[in-house]
C-alpha atoms as a PDB file:
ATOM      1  CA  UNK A   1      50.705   5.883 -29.073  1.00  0.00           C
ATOM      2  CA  UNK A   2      49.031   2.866 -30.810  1.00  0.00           C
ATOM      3  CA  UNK A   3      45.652   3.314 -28.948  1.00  0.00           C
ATOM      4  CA  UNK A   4      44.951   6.627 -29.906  1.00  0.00           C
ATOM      5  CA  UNK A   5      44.100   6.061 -33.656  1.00  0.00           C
ATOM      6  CA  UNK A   6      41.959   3.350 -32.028  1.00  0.00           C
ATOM      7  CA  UNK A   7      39.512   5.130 -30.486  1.00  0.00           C
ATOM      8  CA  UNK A   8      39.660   7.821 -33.156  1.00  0.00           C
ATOM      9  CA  UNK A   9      38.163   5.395 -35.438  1.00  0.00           C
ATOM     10  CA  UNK A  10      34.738   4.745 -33.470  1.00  0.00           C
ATOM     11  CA  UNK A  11      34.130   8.246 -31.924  1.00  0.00           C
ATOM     12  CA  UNK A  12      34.277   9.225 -35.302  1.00  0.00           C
ATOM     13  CA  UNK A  13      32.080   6.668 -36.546  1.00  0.00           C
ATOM     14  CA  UNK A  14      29.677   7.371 -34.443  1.00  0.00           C
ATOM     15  CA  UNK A  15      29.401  11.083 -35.287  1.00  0.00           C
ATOM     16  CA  UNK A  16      29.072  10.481 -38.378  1.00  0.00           C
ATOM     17  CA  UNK A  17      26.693   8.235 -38.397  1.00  0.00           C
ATOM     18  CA  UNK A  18      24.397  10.273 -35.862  1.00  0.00           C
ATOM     19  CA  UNK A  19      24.804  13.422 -38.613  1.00  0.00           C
ATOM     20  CA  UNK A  20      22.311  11.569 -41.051  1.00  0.00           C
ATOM     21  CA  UNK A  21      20.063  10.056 -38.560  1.00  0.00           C
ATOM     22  CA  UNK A  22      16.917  12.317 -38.907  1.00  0.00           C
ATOM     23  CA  UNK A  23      15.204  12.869 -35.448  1.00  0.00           C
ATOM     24  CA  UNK A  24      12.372  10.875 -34.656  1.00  0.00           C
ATOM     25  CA  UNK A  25       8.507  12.772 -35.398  1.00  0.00           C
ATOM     26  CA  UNK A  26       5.540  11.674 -32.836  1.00  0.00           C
ATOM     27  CA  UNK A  27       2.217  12.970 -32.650  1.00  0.00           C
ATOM     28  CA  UNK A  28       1.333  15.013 -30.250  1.00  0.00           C
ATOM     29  CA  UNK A  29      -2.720  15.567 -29.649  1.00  0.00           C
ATOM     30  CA  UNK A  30      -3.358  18.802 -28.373  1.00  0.00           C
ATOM     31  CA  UNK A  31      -5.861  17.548 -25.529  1.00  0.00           C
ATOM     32  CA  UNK A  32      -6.736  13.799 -24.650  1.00  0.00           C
ATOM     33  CA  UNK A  33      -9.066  11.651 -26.404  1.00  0.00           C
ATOM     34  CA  UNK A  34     -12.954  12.753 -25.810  1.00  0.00           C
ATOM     35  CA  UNK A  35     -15.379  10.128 -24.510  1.00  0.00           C
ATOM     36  CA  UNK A  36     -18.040   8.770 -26.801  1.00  0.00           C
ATOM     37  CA  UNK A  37     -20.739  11.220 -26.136  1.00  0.00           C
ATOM     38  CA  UNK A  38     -17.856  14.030 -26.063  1.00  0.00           C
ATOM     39  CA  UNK A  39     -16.809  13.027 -29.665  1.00  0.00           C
ATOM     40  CA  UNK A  40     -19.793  12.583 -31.226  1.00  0.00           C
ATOM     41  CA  UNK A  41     -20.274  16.616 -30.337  1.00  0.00           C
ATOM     42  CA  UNK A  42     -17.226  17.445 -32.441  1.00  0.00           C
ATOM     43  CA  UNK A  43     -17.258  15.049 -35.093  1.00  0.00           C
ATOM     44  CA  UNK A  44     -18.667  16.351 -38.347  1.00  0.00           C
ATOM     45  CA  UNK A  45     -19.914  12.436 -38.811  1.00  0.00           C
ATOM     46  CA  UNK A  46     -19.707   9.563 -36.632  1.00  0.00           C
ATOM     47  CA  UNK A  47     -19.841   5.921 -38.401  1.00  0.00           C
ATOM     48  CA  UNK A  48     -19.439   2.276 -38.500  1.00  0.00           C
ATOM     49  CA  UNK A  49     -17.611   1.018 -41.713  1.00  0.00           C
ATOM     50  CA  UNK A  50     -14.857  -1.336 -43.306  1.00  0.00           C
ATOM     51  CA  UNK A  51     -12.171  -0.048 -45.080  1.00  0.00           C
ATOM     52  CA  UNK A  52     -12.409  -1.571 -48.929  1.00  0.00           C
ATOM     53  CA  UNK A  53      -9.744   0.401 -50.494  1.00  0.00           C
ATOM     54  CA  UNK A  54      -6.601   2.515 -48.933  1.00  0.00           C
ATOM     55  CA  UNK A  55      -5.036   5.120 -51.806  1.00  0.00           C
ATOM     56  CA  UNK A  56      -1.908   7.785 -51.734  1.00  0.00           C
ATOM     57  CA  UNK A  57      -2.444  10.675 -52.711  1.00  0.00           C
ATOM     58  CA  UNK A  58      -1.104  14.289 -52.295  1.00  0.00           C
ATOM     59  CA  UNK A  59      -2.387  17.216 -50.911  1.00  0.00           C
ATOM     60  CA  UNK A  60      -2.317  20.991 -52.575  1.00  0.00           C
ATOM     61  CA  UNK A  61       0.406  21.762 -50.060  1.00  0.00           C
ATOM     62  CA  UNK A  62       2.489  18.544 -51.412  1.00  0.00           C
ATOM     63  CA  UNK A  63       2.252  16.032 -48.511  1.00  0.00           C
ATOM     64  CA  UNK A  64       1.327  12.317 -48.758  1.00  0.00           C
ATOM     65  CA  UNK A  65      -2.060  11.001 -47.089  1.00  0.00           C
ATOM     66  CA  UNK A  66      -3.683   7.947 -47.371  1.00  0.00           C
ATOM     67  CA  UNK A  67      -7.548   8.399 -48.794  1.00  0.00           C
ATOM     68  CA  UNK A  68      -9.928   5.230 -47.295  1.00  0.00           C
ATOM     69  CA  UNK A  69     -13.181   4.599 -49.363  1.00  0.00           C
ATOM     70  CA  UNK A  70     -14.894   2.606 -46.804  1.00  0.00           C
ATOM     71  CA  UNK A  71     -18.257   0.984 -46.753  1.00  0.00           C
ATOM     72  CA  UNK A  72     -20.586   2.430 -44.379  1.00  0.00           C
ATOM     73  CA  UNK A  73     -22.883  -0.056 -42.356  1.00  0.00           C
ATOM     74  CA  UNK A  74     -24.444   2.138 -40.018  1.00  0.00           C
ATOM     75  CA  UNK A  75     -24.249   6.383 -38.732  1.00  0.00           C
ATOM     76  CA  UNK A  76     -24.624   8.501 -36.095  1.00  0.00           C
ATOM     77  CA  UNK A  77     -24.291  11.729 -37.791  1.00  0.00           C
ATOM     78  CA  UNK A  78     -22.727  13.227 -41.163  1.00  0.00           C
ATOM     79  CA  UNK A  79     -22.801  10.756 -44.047  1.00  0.00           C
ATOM     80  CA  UNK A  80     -26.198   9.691 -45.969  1.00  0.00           C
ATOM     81  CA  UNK A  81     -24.539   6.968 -48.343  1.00  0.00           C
ATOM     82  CA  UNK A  82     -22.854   3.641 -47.828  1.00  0.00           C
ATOM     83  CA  UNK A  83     -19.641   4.768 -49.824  1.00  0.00           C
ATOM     84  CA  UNK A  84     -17.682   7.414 -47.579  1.00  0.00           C
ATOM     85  CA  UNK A  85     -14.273   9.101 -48.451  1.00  0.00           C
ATOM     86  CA  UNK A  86     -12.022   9.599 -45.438  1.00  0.00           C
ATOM     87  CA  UNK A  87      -8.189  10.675 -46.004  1.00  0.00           C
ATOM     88  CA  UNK A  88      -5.728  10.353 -42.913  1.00  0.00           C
ATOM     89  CA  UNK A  89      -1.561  10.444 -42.534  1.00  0.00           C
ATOM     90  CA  UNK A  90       0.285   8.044 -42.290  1.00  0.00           C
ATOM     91  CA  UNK A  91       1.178   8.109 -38.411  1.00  0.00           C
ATOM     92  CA  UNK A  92       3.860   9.217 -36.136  1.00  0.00           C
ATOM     93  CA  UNK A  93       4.130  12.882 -36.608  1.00  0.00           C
ATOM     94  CA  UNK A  94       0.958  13.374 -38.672  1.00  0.00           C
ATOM     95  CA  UNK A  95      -1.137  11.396 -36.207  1.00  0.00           C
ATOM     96  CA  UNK A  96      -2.442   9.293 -39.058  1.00  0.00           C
ATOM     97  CA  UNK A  97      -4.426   6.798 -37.554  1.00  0.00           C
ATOM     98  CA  UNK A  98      -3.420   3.156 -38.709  1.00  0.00           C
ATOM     99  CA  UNK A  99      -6.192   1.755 -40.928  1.00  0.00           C
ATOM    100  CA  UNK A 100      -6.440  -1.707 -42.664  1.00  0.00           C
ATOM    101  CA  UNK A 101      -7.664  -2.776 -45.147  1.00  0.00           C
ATOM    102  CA  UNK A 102     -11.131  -5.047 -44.556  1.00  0.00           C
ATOM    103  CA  UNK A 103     -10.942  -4.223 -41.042  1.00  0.00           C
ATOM    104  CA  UNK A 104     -14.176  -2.731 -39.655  1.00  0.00           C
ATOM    105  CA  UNK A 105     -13.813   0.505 -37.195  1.00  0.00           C
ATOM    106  CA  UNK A 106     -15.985   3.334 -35.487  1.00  0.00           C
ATOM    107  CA  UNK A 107     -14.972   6.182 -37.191  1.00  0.00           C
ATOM    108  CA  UNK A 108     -14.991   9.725 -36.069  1.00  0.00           C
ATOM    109  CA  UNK A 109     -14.492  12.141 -38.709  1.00  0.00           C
ATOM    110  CA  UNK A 110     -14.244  15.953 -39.539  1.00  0.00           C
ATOM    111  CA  UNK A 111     -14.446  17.607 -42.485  1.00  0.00           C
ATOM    112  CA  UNK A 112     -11.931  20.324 -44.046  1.00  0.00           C
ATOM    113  CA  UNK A 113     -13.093  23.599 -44.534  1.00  0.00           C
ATOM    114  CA  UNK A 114     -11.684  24.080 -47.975  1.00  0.00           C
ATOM    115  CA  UNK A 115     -12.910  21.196 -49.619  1.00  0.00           C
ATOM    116  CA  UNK A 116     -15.414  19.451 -46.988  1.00  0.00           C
ATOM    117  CA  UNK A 117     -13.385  16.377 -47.259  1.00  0.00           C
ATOM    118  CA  UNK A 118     -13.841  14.371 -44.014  1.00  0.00           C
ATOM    119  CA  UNK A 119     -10.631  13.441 -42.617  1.00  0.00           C
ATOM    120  CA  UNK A 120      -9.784  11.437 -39.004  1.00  0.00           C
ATOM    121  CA  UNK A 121      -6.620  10.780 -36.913  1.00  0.00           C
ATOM    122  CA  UNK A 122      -5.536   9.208 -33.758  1.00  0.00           C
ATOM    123  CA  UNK A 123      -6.028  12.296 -31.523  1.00  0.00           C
ATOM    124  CA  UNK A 124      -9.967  11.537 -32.411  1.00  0.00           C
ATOM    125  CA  UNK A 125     -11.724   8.404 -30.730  1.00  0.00           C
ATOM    126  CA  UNK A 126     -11.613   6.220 -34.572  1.00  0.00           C
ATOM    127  CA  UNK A 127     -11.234   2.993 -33.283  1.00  0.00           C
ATOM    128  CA  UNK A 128     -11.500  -1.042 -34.375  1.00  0.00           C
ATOM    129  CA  UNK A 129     -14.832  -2.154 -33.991  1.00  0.00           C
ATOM    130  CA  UNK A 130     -13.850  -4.713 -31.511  1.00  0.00           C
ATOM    131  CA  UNK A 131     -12.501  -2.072 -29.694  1.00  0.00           C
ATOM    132  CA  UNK A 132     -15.546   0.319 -29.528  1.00  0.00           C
ATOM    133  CA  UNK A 133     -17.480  -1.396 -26.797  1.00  0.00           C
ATOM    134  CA  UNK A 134     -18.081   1.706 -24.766  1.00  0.00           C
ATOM    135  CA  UNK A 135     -18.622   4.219 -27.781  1.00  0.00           C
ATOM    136  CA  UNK A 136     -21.697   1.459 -28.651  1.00  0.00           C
ATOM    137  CA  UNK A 137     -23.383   1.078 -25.166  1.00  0.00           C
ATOM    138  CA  UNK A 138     -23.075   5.256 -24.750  1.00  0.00           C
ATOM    139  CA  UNK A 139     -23.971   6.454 -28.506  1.00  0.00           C
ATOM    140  CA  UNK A 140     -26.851   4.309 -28.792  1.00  0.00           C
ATOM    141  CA  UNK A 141     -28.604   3.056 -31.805  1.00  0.00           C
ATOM    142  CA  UNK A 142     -27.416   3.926 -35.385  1.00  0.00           C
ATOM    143  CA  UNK A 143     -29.208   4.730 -38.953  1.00  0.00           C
ATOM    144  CA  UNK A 144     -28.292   1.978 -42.113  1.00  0.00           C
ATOM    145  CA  UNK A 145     -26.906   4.908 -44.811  1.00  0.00           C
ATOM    146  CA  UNK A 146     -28.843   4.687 -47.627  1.00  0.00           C
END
């Protein structure tokens, strides 16, 4: 009779606890990463650039994002000026890709409709520099922004 209240005590512990435990969100990219060449196609602009400053802010609908102003050293295609705007989630189910501050990456960007906002996550080929070996050989020389 004694162990029963025994093992009453952890089963129910344990369903309890797994009632608050919210279920785990991962990013799911609809197709897999493009090669260089592949990217460049769909990207609205395609840069090199270190990240100087990481904000919060909200969108319209309510949900956090972080907004990157980061320092354009050379393009491909979409921006004209040194300073360039790029917002992106945070990861894990918003597939915001993982930015730091005064790193330097190849970024691949699009821009929203609404607002033209250009705005990049890890389903697109963004990428450390020292990483972006084979985007450099196969997309070939960039411009300096002005």
């Amino acid at each position: 009779m004694k162990r029963r209240p025994l093992l009453f005590v952890p089963c129910l512990s344990l369903v309890l606890m797994n009632a608050w435990v919210e279920p785990a969100k991962a990013c799911k990219c609809a197709h897999p990463k493009p090669s260089p060449l592949q990217a460049l196609k769909q990207a609205d602009a395609v840069f090199i650039g270190k990240v100087t400053e990481i904000t919060i802010q909200r969108t319209p609908e309510g949900y956090r994002q972080r907004r990157l102003k980061i320092e354009a050293s050379k393009t491909w295609k979409g921006i004209t000026s040194k300073n360039v705007f790029v917002t992106t989630g945070f990861g894990q189910g918003d597939c915001g890709f993982p930015f730091v501050k005064g790193k330097t990456y190849v970024v691949y960007a699009s821009r929203f409709k609404e607002n033209k906002q250009l705005h990049t996550n890890v389903c697109m080929r963004t990428r450390p520099l020292e990483e972006a070996r084979e985007d450099l050989k196969l997309l070939g020389p960039a411009k300096a922004p002005r």
